[in-house]
N, C-alpha and C. Protein backbone atom coordinates (compact mmCIF):
# COMPACT_ATOMS: atom_id res chain seq x y z
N UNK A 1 -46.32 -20.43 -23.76
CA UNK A 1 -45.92 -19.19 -23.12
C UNK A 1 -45.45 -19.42 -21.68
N UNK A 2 -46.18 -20.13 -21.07
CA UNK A 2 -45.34 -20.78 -19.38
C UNK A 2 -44.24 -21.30 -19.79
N UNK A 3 -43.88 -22.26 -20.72
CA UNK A 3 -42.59 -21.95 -20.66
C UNK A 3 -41.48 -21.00 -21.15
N UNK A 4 -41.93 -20.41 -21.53
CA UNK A 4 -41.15 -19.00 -21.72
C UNK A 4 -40.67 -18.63 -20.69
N UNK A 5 -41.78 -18.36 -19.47
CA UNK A 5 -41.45 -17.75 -18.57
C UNK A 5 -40.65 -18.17 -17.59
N UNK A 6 -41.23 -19.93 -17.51
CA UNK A 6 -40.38 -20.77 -16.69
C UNK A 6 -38.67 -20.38 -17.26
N UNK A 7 -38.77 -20.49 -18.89
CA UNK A 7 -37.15 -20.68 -18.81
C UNK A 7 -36.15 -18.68 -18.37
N UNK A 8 -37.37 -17.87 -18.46
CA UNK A 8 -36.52 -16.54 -17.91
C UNK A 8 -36.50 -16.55 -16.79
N UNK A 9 -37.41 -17.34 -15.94
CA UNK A 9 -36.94 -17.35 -14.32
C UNK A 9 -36.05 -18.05 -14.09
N UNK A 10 -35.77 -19.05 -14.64
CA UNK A 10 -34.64 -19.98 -14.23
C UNK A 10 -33.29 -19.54 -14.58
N UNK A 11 -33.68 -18.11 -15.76
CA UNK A 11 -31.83 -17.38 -15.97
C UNK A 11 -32.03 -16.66 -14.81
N UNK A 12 -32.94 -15.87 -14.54
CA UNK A 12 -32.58 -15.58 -13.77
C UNK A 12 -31.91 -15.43 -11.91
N UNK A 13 -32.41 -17.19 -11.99
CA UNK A 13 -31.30 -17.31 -10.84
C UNK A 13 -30.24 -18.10 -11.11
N UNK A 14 -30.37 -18.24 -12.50
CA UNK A 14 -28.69 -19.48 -12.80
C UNK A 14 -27.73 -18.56 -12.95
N UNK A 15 -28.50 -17.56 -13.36
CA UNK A 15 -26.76 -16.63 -13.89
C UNK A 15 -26.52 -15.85 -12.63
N UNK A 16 -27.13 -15.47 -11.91
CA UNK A 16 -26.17 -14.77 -10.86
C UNK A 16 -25.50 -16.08 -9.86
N UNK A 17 -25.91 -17.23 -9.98
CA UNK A 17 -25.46 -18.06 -9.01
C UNK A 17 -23.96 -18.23 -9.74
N UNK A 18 -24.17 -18.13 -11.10
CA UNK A 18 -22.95 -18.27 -11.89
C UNK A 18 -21.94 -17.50 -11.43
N UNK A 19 -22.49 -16.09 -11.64
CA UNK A 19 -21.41 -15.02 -11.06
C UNK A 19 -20.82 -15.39 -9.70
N UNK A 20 -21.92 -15.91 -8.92
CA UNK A 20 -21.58 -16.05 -7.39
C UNK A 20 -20.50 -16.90 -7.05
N UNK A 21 -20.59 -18.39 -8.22
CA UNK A 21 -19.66 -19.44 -7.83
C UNK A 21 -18.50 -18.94 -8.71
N UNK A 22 -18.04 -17.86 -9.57
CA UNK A 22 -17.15 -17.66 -10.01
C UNK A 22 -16.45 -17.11 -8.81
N UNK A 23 -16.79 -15.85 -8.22
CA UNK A 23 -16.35 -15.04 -7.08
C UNK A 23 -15.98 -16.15 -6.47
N UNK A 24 -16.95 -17.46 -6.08
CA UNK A 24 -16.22 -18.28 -4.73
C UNK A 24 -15.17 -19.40 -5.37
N UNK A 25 -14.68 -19.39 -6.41
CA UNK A 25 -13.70 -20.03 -7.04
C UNK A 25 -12.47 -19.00 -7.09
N UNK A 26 -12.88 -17.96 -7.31
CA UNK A 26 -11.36 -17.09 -7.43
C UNK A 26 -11.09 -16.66 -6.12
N UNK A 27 -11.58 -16.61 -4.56
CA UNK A 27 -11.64 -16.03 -3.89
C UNK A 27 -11.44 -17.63 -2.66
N UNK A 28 -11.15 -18.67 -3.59
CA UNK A 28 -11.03 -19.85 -2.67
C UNK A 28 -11.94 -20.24 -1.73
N UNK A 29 -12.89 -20.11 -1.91
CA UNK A 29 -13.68 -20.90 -1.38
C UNK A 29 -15.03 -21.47 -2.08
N UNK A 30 -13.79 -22.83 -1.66
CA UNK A 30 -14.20 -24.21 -2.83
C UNK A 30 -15.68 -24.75 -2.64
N UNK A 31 -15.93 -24.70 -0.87
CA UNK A 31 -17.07 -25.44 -0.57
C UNK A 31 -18.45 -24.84 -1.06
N UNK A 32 -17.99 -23.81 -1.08
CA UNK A 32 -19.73 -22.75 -1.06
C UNK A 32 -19.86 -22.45 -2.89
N UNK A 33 -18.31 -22.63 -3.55
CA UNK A 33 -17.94 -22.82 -5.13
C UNK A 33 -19.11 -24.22 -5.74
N UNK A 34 -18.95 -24.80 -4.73
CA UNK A 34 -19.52 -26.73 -5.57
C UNK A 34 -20.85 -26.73 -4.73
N UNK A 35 -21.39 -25.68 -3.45
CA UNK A 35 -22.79 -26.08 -3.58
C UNK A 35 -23.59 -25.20 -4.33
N UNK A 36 -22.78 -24.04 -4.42
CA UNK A 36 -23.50 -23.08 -5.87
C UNK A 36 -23.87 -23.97 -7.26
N UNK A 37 -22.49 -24.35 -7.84
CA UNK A 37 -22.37 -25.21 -8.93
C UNK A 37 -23.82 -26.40 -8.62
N UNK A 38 -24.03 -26.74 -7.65
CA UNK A 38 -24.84 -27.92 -8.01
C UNK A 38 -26.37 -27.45 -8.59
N UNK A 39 -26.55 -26.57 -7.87
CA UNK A 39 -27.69 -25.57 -8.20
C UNK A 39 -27.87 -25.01 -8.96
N UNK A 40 -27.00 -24.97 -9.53
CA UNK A 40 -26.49 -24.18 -10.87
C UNK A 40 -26.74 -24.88 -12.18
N UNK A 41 -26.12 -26.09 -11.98
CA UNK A 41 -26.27 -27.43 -12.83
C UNK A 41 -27.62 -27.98 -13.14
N UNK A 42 -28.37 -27.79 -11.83
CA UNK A 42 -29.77 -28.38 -11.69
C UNK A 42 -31.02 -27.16 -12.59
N UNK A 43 -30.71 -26.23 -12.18
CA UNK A 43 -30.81 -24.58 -13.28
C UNK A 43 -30.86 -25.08 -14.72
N UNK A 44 -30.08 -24.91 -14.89
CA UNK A 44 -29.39 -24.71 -16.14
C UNK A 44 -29.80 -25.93 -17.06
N UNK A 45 -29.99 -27.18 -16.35
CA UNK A 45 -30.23 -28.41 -17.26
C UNK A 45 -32.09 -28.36 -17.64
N UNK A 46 -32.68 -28.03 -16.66
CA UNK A 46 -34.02 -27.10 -16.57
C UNK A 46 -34.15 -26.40 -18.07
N UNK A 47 -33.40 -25.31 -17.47
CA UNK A 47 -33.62 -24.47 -18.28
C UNK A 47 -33.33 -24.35 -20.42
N UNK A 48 -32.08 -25.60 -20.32
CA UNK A 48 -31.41 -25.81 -21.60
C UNK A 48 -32.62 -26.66 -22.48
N UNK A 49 -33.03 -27.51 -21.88
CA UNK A 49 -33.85 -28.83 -21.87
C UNK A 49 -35.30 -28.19 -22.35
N UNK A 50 -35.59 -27.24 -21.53
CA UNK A 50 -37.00 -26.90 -22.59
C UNK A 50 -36.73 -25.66 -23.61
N UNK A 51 -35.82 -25.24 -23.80
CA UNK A 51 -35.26 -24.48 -24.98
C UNK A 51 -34.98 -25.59 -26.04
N UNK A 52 -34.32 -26.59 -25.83
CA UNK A 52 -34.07 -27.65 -26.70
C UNK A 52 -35.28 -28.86 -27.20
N UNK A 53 -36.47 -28.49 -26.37
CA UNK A 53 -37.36 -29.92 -26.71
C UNK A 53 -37.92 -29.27 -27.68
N UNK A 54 -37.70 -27.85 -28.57
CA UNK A 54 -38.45 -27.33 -28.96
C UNK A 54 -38.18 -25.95 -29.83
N UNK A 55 -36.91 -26.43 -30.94
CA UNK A 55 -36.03 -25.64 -31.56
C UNK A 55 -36.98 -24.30 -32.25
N UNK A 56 -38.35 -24.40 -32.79
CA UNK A 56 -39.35 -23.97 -33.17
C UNK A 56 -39.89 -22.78 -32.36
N UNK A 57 -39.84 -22.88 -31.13
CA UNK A 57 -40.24 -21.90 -30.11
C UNK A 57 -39.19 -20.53 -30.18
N UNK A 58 -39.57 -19.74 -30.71
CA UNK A 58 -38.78 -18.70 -30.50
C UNK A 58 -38.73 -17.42 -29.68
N UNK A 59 -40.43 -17.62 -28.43
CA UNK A 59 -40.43 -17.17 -27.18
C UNK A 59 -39.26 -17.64 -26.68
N UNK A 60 -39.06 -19.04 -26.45
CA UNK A 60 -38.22 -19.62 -25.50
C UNK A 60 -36.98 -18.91 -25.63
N UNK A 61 -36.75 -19.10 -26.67
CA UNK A 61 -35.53 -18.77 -27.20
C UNK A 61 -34.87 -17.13 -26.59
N UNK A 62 -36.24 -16.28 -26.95
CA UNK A 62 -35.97 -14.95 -26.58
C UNK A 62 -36.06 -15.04 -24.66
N UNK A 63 -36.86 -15.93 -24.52
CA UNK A 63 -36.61 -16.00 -23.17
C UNK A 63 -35.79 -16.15 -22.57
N UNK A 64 -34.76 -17.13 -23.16
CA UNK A 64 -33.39 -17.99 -22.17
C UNK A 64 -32.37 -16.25 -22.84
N UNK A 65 -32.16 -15.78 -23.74
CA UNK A 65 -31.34 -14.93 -23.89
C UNK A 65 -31.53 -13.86 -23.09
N UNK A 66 -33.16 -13.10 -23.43
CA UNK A 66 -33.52 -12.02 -22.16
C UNK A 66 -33.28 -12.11 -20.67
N UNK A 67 -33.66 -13.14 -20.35
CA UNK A 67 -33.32 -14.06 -18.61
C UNK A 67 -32.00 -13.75 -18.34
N UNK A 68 -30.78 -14.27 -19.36
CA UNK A 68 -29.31 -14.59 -19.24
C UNK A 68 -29.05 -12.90 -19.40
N UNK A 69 -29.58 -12.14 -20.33
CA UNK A 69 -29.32 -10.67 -20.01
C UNK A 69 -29.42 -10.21 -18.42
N UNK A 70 -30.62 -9.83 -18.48
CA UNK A 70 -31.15 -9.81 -17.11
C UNK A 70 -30.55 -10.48 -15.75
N UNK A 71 -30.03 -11.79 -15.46
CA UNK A 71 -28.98 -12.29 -14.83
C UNK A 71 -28.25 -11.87 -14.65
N UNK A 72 -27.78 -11.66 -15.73
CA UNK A 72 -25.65 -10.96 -15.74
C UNK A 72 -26.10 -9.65 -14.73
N UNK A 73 -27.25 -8.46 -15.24
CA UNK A 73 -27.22 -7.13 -14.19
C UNK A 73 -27.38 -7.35 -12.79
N UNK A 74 -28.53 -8.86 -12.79
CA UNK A 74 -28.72 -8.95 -11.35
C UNK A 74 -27.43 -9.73 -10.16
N UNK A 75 -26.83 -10.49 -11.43
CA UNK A 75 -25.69 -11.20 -10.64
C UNK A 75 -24.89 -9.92 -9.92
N UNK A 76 -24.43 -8.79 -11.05
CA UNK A 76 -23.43 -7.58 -10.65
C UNK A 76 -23.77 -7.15 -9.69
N UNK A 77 -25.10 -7.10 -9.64
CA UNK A 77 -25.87 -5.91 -7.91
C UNK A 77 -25.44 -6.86 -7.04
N UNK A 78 -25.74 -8.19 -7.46
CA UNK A 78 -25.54 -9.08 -5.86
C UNK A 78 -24.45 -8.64 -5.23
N UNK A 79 -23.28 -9.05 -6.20
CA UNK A 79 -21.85 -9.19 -6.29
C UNK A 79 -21.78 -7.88 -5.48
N UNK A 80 -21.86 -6.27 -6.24
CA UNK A 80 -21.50 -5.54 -5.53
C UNK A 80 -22.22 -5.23 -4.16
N UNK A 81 -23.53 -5.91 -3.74
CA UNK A 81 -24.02 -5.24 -2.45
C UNK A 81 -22.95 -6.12 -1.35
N UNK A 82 -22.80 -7.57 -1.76
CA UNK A 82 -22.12 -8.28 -1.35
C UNK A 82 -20.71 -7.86 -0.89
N UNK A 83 -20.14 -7.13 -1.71
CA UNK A 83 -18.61 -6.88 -1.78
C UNK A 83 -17.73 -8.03 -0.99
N UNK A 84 -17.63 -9.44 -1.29
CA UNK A 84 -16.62 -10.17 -0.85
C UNK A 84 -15.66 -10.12 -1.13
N UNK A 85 -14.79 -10.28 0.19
CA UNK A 85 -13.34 -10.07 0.38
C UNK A 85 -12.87 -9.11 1.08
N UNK A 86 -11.28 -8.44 -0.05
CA UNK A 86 -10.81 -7.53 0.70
C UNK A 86 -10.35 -6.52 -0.33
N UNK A 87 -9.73 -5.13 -0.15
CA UNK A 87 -9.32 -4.55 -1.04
C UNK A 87 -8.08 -3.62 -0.25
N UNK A 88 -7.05 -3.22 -1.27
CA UNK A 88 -5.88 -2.98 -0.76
C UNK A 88 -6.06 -1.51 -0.98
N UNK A 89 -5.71 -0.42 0.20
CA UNK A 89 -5.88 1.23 -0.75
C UNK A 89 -4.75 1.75 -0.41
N UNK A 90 -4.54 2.49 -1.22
CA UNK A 90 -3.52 3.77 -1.69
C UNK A 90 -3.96 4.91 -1.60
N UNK A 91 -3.08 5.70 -1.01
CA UNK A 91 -3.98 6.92 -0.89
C UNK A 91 -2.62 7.91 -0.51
N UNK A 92 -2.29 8.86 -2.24
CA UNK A 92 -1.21 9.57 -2.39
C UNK A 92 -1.39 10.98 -1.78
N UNK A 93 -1.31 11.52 -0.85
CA UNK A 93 -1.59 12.73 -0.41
C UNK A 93 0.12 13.88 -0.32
N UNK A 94 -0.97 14.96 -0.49
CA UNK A 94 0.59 16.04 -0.92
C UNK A 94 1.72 16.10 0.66
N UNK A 95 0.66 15.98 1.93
CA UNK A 95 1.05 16.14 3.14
C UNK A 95 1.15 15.26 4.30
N UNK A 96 1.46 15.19 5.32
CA UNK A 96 1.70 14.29 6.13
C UNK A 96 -0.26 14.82 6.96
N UNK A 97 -1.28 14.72 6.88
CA UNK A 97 -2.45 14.77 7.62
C UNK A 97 -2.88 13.99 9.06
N UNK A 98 -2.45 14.25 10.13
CA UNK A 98 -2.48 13.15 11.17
C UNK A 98 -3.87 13.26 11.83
N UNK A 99 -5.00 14.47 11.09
CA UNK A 99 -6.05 14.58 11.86
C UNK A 99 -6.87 13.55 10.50
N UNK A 100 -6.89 13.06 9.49
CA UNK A 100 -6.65 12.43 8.78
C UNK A 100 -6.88 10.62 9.08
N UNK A 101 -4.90 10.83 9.12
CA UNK A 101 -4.52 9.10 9.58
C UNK A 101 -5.50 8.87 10.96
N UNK A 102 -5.78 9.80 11.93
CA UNK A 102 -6.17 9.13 13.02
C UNK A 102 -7.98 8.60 12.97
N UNK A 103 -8.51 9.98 12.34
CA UNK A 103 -10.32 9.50 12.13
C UNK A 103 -9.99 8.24 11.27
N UNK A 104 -9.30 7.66 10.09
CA UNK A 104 -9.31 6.97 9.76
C UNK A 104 -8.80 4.95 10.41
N UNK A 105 -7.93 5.59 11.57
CA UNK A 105 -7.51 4.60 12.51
C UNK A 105 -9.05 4.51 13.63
N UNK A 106 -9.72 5.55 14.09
CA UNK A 106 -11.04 5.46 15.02
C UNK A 106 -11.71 5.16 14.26
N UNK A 107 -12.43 4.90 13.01
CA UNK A 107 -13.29 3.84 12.20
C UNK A 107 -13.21 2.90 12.51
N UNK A 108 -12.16 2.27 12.37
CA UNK A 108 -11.78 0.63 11.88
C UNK A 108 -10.63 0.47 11.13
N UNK A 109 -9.93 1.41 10.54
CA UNK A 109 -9.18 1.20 8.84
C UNK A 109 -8.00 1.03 10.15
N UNK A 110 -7.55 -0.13 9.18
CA UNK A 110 -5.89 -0.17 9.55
C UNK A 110 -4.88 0.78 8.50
N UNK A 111 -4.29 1.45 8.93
CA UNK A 111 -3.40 2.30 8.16
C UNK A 111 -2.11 2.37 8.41
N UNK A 112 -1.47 2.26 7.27
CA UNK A 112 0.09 2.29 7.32
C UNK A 112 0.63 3.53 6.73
N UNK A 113 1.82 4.11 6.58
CA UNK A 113 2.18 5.45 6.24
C UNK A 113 3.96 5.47 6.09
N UNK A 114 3.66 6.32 5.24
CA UNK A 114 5.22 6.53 4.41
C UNK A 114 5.52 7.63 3.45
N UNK A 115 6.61 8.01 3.90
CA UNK A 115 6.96 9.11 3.26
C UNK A 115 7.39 8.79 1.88
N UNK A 116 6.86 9.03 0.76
CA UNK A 116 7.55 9.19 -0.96
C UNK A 116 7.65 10.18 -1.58
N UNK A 117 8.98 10.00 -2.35
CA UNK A 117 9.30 10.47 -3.76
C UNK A 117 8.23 11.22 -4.49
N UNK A 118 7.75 12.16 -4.65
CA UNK A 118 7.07 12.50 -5.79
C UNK A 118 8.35 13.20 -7.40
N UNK A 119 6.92 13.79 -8.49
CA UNK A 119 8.12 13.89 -9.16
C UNK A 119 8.74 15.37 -8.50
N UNK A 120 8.38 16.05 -8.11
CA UNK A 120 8.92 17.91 -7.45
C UNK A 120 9.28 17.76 -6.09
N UNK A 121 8.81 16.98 -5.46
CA UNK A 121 8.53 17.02 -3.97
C UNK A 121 8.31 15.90 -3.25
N UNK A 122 8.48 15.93 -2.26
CA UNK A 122 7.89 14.81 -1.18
C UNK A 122 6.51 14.69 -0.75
N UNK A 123 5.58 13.46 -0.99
CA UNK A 123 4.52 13.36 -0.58
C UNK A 123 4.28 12.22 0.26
N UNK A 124 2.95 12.32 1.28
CA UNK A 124 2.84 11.51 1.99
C UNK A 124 1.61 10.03 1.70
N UNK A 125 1.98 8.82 1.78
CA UNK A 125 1.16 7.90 1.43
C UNK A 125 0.45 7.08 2.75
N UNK A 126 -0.64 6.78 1.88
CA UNK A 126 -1.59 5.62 3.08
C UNK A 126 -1.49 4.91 2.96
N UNK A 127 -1.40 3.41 3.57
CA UNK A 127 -1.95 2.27 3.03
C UNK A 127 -2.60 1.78 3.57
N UNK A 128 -3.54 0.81 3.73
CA UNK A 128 -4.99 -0.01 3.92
C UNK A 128 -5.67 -1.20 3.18
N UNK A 129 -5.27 -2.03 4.02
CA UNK A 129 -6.42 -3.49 3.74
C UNK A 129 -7.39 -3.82 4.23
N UNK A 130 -8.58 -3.32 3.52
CA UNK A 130 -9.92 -3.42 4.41
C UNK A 130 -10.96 -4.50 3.92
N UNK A 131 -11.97 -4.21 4.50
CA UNK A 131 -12.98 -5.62 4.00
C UNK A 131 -14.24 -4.52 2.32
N UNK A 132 -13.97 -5.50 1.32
CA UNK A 132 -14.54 -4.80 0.20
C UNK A 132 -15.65 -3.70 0.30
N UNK A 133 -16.50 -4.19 1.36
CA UNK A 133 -17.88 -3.54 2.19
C UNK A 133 -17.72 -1.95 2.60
N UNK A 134 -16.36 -1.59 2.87
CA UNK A 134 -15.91 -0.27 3.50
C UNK A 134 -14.84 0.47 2.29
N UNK A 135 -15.10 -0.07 1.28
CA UNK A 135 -14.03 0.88 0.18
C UNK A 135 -14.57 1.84 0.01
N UNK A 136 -16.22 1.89 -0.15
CA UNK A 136 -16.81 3.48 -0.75
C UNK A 136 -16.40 4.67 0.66
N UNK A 137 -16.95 3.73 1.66
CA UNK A 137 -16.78 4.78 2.97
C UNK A 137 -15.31 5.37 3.48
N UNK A 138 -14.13 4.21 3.09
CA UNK A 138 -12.53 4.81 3.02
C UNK A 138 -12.49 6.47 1.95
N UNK A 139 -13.22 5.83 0.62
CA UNK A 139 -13.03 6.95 -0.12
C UNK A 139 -13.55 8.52 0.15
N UNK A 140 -14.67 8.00 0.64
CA UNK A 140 -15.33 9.26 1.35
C UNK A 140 -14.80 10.40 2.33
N UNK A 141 -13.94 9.41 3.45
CA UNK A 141 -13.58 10.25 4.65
C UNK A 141 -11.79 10.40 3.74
N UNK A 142 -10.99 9.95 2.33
CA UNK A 142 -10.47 10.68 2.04
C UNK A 142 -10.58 12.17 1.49
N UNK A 143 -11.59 11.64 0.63
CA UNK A 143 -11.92 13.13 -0.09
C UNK A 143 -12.71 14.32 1.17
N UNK A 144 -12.90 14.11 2.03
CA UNK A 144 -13.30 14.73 3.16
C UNK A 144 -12.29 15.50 3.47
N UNK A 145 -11.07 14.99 3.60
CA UNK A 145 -10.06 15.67 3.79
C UNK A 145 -9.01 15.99 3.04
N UNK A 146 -8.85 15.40 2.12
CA UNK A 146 -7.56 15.58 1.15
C UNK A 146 -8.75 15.63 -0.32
N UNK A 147 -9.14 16.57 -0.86
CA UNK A 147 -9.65 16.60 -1.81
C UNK A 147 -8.44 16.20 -3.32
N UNK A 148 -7.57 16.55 -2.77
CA UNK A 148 -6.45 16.25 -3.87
C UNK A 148 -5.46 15.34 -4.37
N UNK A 149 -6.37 14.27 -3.37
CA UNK A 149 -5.43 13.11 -3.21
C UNK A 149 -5.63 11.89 -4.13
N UNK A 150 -4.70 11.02 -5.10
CA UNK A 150 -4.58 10.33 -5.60
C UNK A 150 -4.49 9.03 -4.91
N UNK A 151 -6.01 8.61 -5.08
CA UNK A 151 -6.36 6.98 -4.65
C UNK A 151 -6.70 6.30 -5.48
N UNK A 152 -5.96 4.82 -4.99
CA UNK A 152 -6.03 3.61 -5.65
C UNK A 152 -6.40 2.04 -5.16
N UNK A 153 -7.17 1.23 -5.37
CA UNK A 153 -7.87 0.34 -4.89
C UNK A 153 -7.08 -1.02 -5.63
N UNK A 154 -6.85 -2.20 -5.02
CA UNK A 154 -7.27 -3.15 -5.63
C UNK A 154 -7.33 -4.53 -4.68
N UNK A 155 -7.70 -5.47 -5.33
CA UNK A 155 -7.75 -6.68 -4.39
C UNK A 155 -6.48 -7.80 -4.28
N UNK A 156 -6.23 -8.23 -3.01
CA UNK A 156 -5.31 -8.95 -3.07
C UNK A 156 -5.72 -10.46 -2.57
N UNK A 157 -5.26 -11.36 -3.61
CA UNK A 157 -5.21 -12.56 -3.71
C UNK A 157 -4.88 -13.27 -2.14
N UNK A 158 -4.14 -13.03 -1.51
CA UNK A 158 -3.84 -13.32 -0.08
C UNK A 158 -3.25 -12.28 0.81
N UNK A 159 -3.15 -12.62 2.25
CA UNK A 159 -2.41 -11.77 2.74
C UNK A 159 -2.47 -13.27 4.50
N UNK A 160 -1.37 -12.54 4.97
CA UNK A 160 -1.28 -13.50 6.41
C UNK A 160 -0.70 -11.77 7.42
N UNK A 161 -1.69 -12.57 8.58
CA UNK A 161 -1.71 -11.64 9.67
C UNK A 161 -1.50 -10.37 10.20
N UNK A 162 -1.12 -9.34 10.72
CA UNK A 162 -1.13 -8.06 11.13
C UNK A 162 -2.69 -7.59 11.57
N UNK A 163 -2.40 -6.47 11.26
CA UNK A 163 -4.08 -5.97 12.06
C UNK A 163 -5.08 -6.09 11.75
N UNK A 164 -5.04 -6.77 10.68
CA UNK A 164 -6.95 -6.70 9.91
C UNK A 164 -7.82 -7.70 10.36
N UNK A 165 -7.29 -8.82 10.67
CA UNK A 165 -8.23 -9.58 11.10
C UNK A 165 -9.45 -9.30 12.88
N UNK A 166 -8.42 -9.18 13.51
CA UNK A 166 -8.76 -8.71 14.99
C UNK A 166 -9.55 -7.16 15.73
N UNK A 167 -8.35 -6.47 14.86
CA UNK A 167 -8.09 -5.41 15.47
C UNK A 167 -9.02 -4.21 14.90
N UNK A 168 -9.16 -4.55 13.48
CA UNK A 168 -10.46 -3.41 12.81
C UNK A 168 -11.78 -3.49 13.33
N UNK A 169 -12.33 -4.80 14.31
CA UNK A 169 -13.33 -5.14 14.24
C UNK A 169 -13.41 -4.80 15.76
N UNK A 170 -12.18 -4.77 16.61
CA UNK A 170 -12.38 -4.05 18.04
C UNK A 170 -12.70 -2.30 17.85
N UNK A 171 -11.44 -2.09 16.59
CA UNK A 171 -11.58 -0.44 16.72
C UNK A 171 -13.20 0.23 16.18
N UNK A 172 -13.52 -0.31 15.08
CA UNK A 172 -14.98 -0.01 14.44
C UNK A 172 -15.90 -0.33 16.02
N UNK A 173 -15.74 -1.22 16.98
CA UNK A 173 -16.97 -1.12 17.67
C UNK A 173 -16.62 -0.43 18.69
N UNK A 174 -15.66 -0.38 19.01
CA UNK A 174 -15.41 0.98 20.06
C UNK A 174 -15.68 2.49 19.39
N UNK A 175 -15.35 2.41 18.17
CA UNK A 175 -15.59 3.69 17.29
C UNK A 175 -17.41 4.23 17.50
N UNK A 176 -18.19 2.93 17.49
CA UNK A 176 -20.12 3.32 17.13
C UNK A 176 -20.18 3.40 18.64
N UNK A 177 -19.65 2.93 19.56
CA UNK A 177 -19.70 2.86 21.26
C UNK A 177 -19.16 4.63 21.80
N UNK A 178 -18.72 4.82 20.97
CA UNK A 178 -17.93 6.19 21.51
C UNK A 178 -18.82 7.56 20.72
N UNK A 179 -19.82 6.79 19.90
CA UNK A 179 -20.35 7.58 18.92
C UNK A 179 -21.98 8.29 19.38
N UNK A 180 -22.69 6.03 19.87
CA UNK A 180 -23.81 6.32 20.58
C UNK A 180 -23.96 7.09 22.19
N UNK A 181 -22.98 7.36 22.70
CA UNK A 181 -22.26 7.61 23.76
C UNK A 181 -22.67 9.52 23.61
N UNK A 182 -22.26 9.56 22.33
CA UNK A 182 -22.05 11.46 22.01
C UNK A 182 -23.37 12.02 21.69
């Protein structure tokens, strides 16, 4: 029965490390990809090894599957408390809102803007590349104001320079400075 348990503790940190070094393989970064993997390897050979000395055991068995269940949910929470990276937003609004674009420029959000085509009419668009960590809170202060607005999220594989690197991270702390201030 200890090893039962040994082998559900050991899913349960092999598989979210799994998830973890997947994220740092698709997201390029190789180094923190291969010291996950080693740990991972060292896991996993653990864990395969006393499932295998012992085809007969069918705790184990239910163990390494329950564990690897259990993993996969805990890897997802990591993943999402984590939110690494970045995410690109869209944000289709019927009107040009400048009380809007600007709370959203005094956060932190870098925002871009453009007038489009709809199919009847002309509508006004957002755009925004922010850090994954601030997508729920973008969505929030849209629907705050544009309840009717058609938003869209996704992540982009690269991007080189303009305002996100520098400049979100001056405006967000002048933003909590101007806040603790009130």
């Amino acid at each position: 029965m200890l090893e039962a348990l040994i082998i559900f503790t050991a899913q349960l940190l092999y598989v979210p490390m799994l998830t973890l070094r997947t994220i740092m393989m698709v997201k390029s970064e190789k180094t923190k990809a291969a010291g996950l993997g080693v740990m991972e390897g060292v896991i996993y050979v653990v864990a395969v090894g006393l499932v295998l000395s012992d085809l007969s055991n069918f705790y184990n068995m239910a163990a390494y599957a329950l564990g690897f269940g259990a993993g996969l949910y805990i890897g997802a929470y990591v993943e999402e408390k984590l939110a690494i990276g970045y995410v690109t937003i869209e944000a289709n609004i019927p009107n040009s809102n400048p009380e809007l674009t600007t709370h959203l420029r005094e956060v932190g959000f870098s925002v871009s803007t453009s007038t489009v085509q709809g199919i009847n009419h002309e509508r006004y668009m957002l755009f925004c590349t922010a850090r994954r960590d601030r997508e729920k809170e973008f969505y929030r202060i849209i629907e705050q104001h544009e309840e009717s607005a058609f938003v869209a999220s996704y992540e982009p594989r690269s991007f080189k320079g303009g305002y996100i690197t520098k400049g979100m991270r001056r405006r967000r702390e002048k933003y909590k400075k101007k806040e603790e201030s009130a």
